[in-house]
C-alpha atoms as a PDB file:
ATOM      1  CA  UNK A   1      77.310  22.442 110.984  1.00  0.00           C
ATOM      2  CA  UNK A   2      73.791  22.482 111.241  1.00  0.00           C
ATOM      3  CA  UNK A   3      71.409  25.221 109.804  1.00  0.00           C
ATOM      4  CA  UNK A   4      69.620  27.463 112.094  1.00  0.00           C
ATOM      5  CA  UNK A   5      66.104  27.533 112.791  1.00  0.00           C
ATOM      6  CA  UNK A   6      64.531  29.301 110.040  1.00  0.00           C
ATOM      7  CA  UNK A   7      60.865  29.835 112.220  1.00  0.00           C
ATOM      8  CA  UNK A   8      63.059  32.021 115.034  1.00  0.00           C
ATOM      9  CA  UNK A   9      64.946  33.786 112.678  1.00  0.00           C
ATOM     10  CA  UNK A  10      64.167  37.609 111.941  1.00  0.00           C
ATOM     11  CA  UNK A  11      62.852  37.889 108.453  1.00  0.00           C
ATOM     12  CA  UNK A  12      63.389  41.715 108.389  1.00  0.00           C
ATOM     13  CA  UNK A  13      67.093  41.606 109.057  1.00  0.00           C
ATOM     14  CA  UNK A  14      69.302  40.355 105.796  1.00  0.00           C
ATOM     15  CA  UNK A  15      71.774  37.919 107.860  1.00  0.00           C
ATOM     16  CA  UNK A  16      70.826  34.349 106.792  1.00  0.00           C
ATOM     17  CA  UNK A  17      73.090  31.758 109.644  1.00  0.00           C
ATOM     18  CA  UNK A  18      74.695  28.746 108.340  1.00  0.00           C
ATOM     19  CA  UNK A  19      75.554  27.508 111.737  1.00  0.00           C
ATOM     20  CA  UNK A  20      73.338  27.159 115.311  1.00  0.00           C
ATOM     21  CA  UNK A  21      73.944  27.274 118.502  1.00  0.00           C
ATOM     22  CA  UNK A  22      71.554  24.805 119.783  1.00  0.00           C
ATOM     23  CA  UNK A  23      72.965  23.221 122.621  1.00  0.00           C
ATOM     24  CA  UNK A  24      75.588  25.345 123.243  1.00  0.00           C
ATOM     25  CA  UNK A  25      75.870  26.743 126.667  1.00  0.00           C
ATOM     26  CA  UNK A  26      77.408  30.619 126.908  1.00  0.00           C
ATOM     27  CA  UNK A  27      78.798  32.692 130.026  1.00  0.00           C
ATOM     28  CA  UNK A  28      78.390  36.225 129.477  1.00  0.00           C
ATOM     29  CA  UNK A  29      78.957  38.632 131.609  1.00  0.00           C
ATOM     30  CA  UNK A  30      76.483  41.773 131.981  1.00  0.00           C
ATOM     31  CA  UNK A  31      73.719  41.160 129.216  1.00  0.00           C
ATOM     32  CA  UNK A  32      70.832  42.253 131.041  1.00  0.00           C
ATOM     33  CA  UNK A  33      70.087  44.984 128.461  1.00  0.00           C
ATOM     34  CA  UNK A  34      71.667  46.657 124.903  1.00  0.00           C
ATOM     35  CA  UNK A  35      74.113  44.526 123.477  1.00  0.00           C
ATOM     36  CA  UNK A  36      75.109  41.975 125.607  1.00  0.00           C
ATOM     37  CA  UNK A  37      71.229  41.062 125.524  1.00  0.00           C
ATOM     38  CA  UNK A  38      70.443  41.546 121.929  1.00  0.00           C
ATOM     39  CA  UNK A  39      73.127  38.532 121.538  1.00  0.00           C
ATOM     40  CA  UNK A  40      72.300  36.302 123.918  1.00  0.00           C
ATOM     41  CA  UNK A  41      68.647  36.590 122.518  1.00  0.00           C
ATOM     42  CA  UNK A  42      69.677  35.455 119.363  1.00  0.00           C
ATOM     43  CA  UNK A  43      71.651  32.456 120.870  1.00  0.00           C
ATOM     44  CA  UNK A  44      68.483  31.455 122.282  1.00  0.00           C
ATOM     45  CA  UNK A  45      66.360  31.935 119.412  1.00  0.00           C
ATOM     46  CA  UNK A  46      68.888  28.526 118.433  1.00  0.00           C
ATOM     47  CA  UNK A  47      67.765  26.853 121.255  1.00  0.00           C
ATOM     48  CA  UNK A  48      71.100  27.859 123.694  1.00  0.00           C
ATOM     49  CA  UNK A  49      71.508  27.737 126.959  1.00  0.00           C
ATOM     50  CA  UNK A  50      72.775  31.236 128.109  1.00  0.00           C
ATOM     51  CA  UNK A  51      74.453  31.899 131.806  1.00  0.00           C
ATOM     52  CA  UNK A  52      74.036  36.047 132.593  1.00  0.00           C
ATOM     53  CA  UNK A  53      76.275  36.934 135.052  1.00  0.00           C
ATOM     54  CA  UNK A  54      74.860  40.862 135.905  1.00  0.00           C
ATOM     55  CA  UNK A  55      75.019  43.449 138.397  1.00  0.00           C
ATOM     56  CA  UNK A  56      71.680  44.398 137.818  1.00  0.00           C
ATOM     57  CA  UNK A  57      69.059  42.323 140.371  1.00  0.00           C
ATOM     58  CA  UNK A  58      66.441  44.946 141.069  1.00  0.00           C
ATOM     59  CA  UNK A  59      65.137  47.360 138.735  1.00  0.00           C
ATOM     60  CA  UNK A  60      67.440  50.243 137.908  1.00  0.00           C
ATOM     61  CA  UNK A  61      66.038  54.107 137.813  1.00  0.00           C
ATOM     62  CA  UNK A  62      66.794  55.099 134.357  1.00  0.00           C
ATOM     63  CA  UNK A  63      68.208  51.805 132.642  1.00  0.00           C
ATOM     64  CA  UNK A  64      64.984  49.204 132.158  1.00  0.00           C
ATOM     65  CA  UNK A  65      65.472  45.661 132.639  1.00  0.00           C
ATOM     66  CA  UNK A  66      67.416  43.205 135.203  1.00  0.00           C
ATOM     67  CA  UNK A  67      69.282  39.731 135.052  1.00  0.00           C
ATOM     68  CA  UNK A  68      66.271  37.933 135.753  1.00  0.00           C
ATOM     69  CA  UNK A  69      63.822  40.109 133.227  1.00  0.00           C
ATOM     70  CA  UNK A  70      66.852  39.591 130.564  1.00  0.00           C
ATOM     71  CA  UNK A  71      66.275  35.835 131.134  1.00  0.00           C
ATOM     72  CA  UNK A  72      62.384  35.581 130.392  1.00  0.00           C
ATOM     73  CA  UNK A  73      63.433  37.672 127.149  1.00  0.00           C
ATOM     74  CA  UNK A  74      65.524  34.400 126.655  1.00  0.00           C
ATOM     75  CA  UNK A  75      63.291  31.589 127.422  1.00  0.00           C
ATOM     76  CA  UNK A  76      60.734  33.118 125.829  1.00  0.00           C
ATOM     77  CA  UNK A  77      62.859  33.082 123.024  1.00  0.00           C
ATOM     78  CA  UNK A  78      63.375  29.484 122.846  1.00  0.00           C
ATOM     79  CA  UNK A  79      66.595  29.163 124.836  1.00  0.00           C
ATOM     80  CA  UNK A  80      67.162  28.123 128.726  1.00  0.00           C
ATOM     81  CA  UNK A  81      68.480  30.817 130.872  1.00  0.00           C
ATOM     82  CA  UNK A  82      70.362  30.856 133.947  1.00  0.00           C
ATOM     83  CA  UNK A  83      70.909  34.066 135.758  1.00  0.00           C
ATOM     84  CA  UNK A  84      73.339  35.201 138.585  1.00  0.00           C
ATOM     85  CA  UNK A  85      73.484  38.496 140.293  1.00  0.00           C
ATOM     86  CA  UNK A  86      77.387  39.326 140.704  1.00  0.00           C
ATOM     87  CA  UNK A  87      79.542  41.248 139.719  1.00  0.00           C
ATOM     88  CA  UNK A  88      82.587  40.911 137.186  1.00  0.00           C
ATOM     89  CA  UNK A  89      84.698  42.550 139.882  1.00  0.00           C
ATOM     90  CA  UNK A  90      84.599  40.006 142.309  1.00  0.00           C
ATOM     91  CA  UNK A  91      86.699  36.982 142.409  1.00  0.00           C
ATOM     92  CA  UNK A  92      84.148  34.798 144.262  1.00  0.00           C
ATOM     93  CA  UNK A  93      81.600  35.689 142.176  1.00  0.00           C
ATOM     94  CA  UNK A  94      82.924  34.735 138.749  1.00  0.00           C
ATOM     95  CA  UNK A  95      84.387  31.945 140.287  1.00  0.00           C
ATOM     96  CA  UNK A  96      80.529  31.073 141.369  1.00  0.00           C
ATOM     97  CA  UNK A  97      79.244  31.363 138.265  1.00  0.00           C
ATOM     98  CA  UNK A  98      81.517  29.451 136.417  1.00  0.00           C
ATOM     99  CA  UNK A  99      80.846  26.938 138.697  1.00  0.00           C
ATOM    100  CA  UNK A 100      76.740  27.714 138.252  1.00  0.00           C
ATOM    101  CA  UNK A 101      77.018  26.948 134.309  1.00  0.00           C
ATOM    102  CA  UNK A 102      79.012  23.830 134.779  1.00  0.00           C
ATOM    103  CA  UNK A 103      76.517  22.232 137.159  1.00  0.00           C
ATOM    104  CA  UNK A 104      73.391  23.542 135.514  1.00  0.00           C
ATOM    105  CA  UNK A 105      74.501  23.029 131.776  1.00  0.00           C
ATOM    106  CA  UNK A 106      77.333  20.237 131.857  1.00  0.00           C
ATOM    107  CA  UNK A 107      79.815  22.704 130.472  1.00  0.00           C
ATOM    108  CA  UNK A 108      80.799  26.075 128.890  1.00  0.00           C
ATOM    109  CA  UNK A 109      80.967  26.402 125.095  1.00  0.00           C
ATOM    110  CA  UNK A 110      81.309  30.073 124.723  1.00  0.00           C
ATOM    111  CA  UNK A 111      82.721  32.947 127.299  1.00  0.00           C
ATOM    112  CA  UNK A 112      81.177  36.446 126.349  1.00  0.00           C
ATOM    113  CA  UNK A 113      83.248  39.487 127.627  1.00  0.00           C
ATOM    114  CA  UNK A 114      80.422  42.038 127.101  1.00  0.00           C
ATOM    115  CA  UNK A 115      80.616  44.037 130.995  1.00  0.00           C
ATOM    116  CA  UNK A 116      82.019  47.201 130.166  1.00  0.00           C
ATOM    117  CA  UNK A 117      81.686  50.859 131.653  1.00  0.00           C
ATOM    118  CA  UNK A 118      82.981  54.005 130.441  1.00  0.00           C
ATOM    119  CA  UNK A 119      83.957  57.396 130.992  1.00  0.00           C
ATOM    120  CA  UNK A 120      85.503  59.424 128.246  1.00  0.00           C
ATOM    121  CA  UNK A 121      86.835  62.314 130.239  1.00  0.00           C
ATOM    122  CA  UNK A 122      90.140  63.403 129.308  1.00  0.00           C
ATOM    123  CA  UNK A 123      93.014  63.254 132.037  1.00  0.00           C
ATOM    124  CA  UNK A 124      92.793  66.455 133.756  1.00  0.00           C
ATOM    125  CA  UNK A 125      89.271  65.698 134.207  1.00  0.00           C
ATOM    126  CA  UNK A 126      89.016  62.080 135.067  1.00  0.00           C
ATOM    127  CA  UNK A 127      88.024  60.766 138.664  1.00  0.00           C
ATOM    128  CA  UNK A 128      90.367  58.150 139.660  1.00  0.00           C
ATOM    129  CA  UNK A 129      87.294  56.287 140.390  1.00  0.00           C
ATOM    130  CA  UNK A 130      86.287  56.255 137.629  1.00  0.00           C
ATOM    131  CA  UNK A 131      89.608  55.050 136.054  1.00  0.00           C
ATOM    132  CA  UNK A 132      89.728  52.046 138.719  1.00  0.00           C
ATOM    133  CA  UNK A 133      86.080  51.271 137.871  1.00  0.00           C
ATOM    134  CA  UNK A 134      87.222  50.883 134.490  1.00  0.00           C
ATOM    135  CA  UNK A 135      90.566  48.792 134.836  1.00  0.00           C
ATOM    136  CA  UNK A 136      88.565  46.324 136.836  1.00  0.00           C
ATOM    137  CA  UNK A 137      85.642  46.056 134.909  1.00  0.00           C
ATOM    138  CA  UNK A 138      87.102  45.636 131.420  1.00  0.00           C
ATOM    139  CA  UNK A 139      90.507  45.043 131.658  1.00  0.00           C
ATOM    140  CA  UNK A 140      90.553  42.743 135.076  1.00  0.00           C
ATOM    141  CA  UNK A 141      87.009  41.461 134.598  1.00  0.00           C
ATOM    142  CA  UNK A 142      87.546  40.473 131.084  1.00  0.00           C
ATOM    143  CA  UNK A 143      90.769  38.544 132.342  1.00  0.00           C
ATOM    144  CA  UNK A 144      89.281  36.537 134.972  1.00  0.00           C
ATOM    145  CA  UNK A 145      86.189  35.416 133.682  1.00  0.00           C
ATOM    146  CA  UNK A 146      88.154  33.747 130.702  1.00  0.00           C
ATOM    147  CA  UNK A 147      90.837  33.240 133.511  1.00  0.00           C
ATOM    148  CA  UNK A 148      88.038  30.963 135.383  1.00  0.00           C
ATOM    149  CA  UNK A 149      86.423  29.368 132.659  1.00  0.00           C
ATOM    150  CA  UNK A 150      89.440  28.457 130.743  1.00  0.00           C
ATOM    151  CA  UNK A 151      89.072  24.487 132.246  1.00  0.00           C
ATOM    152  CA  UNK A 152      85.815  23.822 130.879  1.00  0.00           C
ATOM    153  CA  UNK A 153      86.538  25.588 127.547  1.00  0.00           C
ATOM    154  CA  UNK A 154      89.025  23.167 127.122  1.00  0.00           C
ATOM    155  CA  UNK A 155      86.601  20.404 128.135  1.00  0.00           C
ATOM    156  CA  UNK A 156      84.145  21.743 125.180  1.00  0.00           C
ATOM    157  CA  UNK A 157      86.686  20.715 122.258  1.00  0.00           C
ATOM    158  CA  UNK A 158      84.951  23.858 119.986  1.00  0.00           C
ATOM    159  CA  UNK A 159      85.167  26.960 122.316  1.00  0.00           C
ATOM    160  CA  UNK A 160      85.450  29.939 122.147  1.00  0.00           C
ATOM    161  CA  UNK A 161      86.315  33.664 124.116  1.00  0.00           C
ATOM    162  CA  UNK A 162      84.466  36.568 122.064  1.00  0.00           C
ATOM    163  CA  UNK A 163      85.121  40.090 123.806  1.00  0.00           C
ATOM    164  CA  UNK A 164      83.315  43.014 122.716  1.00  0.00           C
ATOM    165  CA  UNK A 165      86.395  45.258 122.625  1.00  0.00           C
ATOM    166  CA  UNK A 166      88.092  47.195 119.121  1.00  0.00           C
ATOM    167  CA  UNK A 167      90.577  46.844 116.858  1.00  0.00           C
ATOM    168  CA  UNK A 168      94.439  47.946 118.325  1.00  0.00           C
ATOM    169  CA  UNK A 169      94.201  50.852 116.506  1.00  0.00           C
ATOM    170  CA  UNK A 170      98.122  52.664 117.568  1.00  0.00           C
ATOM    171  CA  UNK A 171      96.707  55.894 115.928  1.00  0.00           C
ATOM    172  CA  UNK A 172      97.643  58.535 118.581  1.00  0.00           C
ATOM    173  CA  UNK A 173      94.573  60.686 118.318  1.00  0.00           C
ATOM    174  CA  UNK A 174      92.527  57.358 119.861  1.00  0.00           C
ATOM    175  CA  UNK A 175      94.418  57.994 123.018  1.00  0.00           C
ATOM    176  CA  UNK A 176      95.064  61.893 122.851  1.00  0.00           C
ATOM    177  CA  UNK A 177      91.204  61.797 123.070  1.00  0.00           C
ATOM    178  CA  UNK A 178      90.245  59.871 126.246  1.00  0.00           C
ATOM    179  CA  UNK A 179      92.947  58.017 127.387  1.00  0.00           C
ATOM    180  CA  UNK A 180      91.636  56.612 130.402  1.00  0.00           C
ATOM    181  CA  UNK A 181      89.347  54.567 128.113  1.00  0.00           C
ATOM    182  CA  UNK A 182      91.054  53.548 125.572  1.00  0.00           C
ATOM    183  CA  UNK A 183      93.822  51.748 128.294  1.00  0.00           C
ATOM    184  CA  UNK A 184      90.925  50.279 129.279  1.00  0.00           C
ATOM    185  CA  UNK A 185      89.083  48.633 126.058  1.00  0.00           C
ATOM    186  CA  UNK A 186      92.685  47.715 124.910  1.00  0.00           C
ATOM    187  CA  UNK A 187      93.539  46.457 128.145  1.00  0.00           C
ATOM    188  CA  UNK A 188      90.517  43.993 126.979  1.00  0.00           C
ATOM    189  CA  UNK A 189      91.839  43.936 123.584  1.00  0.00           C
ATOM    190  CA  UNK A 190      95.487  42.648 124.663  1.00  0.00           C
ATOM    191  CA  UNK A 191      94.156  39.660 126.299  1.00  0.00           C
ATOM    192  CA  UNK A 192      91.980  38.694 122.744  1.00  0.00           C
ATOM    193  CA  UNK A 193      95.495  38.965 121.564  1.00  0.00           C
ATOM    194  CA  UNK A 194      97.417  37.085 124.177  1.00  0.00           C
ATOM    195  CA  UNK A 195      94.812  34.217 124.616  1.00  0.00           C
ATOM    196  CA  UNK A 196      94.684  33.534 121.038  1.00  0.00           C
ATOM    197  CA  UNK A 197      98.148  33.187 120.698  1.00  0.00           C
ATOM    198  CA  UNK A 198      98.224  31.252 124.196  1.00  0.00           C
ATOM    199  CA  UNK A 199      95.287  28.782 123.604  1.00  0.00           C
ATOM    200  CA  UNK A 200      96.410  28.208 119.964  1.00  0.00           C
ATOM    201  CA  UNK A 201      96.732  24.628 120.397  1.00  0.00           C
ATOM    202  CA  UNK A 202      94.289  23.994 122.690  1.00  0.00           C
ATOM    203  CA  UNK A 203      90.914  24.107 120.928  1.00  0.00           C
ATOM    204  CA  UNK A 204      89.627  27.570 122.563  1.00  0.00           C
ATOM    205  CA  UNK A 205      89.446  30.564 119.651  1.00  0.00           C
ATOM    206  CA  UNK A 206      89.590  33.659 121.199  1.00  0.00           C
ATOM    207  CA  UNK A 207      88.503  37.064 119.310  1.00  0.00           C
ATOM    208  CA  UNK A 208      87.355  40.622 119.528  1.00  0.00           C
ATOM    209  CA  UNK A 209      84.068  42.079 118.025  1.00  0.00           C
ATOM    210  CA  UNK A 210      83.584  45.816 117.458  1.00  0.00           C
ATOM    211  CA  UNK A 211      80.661  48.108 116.064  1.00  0.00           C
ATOM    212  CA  UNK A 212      81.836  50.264 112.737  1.00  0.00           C
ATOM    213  CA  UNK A 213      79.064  52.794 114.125  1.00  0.00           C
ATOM    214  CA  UNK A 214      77.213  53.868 117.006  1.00  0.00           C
ATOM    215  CA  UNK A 215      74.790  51.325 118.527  1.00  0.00           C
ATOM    216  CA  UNK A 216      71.250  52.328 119.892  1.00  0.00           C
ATOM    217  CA  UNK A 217      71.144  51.744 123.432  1.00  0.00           C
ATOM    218  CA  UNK A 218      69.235  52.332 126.952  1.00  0.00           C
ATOM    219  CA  UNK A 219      72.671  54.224 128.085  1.00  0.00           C
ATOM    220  CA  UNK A 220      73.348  56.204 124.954  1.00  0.00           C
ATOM    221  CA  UNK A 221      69.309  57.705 124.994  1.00  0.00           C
ATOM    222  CA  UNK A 222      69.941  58.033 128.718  1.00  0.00           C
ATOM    223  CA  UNK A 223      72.921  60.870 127.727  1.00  0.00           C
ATOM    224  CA  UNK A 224      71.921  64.608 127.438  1.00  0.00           C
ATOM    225  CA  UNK A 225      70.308  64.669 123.453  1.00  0.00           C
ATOM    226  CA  UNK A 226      70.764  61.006 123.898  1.00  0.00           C
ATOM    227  CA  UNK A 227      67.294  60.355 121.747  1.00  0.00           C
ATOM    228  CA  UNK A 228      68.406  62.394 119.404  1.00  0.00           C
ATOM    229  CA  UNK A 229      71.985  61.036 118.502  1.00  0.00           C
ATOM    230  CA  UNK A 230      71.146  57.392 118.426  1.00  0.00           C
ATOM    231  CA  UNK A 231      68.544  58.446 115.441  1.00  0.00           C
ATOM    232  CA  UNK A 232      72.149  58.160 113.657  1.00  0.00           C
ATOM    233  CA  UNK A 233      72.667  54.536 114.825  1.00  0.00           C
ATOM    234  CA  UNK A 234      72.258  51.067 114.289  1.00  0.00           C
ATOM    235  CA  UNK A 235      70.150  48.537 115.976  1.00  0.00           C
ATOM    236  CA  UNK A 236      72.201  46.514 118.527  1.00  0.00           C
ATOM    237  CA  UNK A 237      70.905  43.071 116.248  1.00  0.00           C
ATOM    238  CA  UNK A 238      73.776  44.111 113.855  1.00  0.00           C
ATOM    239  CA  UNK A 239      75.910  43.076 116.965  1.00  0.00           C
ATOM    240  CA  UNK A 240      74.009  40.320 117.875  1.00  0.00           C
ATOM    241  CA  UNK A 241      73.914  38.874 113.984  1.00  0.00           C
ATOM    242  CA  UNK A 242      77.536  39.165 113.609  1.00  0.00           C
ATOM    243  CA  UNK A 243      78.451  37.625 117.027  1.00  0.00           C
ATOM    244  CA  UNK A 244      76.178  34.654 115.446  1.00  0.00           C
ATOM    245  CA  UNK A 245      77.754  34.370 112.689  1.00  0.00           C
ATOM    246  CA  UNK A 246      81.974  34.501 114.816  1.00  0.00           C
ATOM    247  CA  UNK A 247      80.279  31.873 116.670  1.00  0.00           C
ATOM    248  CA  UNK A 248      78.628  29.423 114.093  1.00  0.00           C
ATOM    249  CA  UNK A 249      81.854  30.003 111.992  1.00  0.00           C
ATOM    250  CA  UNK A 250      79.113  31.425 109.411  1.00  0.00           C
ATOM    251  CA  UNK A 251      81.462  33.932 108.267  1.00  0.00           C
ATOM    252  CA  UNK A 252      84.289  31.118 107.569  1.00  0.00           C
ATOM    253  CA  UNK A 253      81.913  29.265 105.055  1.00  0.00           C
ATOM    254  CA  UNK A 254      83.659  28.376 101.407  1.00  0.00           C
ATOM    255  CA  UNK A 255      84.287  31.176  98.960  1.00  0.00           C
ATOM    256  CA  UNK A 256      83.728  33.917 101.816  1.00  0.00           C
ATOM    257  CA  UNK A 257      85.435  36.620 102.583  1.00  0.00           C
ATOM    258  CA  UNK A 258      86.630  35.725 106.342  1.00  0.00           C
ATOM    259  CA  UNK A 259      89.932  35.152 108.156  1.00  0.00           C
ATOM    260  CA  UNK A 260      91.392  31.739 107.375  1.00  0.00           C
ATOM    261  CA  UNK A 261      92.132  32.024 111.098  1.00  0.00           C
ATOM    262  CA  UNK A 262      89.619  31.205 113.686  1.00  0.00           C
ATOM    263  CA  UNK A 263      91.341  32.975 116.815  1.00  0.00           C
ATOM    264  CA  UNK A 264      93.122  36.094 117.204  1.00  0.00           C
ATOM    265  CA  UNK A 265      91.066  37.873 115.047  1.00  0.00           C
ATOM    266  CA  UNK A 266      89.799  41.686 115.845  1.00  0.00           C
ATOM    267  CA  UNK A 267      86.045  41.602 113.909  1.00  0.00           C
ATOM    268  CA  UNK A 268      84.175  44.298 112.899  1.00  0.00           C
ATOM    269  CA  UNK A 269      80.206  43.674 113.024  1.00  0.00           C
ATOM    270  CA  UNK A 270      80.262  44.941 108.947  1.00  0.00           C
ATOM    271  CA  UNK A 271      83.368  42.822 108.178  1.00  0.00           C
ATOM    272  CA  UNK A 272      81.712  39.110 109.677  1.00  0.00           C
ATOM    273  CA  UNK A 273      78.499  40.158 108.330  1.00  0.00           C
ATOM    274  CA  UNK A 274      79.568  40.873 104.969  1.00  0.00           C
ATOM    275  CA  UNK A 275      82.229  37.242 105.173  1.00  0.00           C
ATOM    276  CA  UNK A 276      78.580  35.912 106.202  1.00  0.00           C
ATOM    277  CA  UNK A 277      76.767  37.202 102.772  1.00  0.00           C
ATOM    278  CA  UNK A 278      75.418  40.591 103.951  1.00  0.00           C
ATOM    279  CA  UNK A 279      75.251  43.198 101.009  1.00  0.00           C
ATOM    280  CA  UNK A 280      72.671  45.621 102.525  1.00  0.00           C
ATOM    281  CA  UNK A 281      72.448  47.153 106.020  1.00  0.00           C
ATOM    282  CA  UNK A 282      69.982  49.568 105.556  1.00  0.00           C
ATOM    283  CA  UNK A 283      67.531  47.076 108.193  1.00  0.00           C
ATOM    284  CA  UNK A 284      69.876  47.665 110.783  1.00  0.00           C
ATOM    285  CA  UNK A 285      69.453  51.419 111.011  1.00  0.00           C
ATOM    286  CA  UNK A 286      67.114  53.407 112.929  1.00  0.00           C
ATOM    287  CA  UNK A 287      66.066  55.442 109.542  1.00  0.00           C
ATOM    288  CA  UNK A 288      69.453  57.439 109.161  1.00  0.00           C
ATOM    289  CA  UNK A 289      71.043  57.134 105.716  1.00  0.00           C
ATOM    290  CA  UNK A 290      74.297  55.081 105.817  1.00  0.00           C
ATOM    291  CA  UNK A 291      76.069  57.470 105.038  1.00  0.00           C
ATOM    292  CA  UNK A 292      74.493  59.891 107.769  1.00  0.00           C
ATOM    293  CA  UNK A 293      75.305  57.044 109.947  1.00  0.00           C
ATOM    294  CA  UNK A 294      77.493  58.073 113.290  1.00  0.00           C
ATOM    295  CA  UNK A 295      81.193  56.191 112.825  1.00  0.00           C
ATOM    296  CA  UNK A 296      82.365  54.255 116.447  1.00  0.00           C
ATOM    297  CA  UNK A 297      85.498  55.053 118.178  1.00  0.00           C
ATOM    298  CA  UNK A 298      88.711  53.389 117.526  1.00  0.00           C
ATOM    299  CA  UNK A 299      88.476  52.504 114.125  1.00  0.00           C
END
């Protein structure tokens, strides 16, 4: 396991790697801004090459950035980029850009579920629209992108699935409070669960990655008093550090405190990052205290 490049890294943030990606070629889907894009930046500050699958081809009213602006972020970076309009939805188009990453990069290393949309109305209120867009989005679109890839992750001989979906957390209140979206993270959650168990033996790790708190992004300020709560948030790097560090195994090393498993494992960003050597996450923060810090959902 090679070191990662110590010029790209971030000296402000306290997560030192152990491992790179260099090399490695990743399908995510979405990633054109927030999350999704703060980790595939910091894939290509390794020197990855990063497929984006979006939705996102022209520039959106409220919500900056598009695929192809998300993939300048990337080269410029240090990384090579490929992006795809298409949508997570549609069979063709997965199918297509499975297809893209195989004949542009030789492969697929890495499958990112990070599309996601979400509406936490509670039943009574929630538009069946709403409920569909979310089933096939993050339940069926997580599915069939790791569905689609699943021959060329086998190909890779050290892949891996990483969904950005919670914990199984069987605490009632989770789906007492919006139940149409918690079926539908857990929906993404179950096939972490299933895959790992299913791809055990055949060299593809499959896992989940969650936030402990509230992550500052371009849909969360977009919310009414949306600048206001995500002053009680974290950066999305903490994301992006600890999706690293799943990936690299950097959280696996000797003497640390991570799973002795590599699949089937549902991470918290604190919980890698701490496995990884991380005592202080004050430089993730947007200025809140920690302990003024706004908890996430589900756990």
């Amino acid at each position: 396991m090679t070191s990662s490049n110590d010029a790209s890294a971030n000296p402000a943030l306290p997560y030192q790697a152990r491992g790179s990606l260099r090399g490695r070629t990743i399908l995510m889907s979405g990633g054109s801004r927030g999350i999704g894009l703060a980790i595939a930046t910091r894939a290509a500050r390794d020197g990855a090459n990063i497929v984006l699958m979006a939705k996102t081809g022209e520039p959106h009213p409220k919500l900056q950035g598009t695929v192809f602006t998300a993939a300048e972020q990337l080269e410029a970076a240090g990384g090579q980029a490929l992006p795809l309009v298409g949508d997570v939805r549609n069979d063709g188009d997965v199918a297509a850009a499975v297809a893209a990453a195989v004949e542009r990069f030789g492969g697929i290393d890495v499958v990112v579920n990070n599309a996601s949309a979400i509406d936490l109305s509670r039943t009574d209120a929630i538009d069946m629209k709403r409920y569909d867009l979310m089933q096939d989005i993050n339940v069926r679109g997580t599915f069939l992108l790791s569905k689609l890839a699943l021959p060329a992750l086998r190909k890779s001989g050290n892949s891996h699935i990483l969904t950005l979906s919670p914990p199984l957390n069987l605490d009632p209140k989770w789906a007492g409070m919006h139940l149409a979206y918690t079926m539908a993270k857990y929906g993404m959650s179950l096939t972490t669960l299933g895959l790992a168990e299913e791809l055990k033996n055949d060299g593809v790790a499959v896992n989940s990655l969650w936030p402990c708190t509230l992550i500052d992004t371009a849909a969360i300020r977009n919310m009414p008093g949306g600048e206001q709560i995500v002053q009680a948030a974290r950066g999305p790097e903490i994301m992006a550090d600890a999706a690293h560090a799943v990936l690299t195994g950097s959280h696996l090393t000797a003497g640390s405190a991570g799973s002795t498993s590599k699949t089937g494992n549902f991470y918290t960003d604190e919980q890698v990052l701490r496995a990884a050597g991380v005592t202080d996450f004050t430089p993730y923060s947007l200025g809140a205290p920690e302990e003024k810090l706004v908890a996430d959902i589900f756990l």
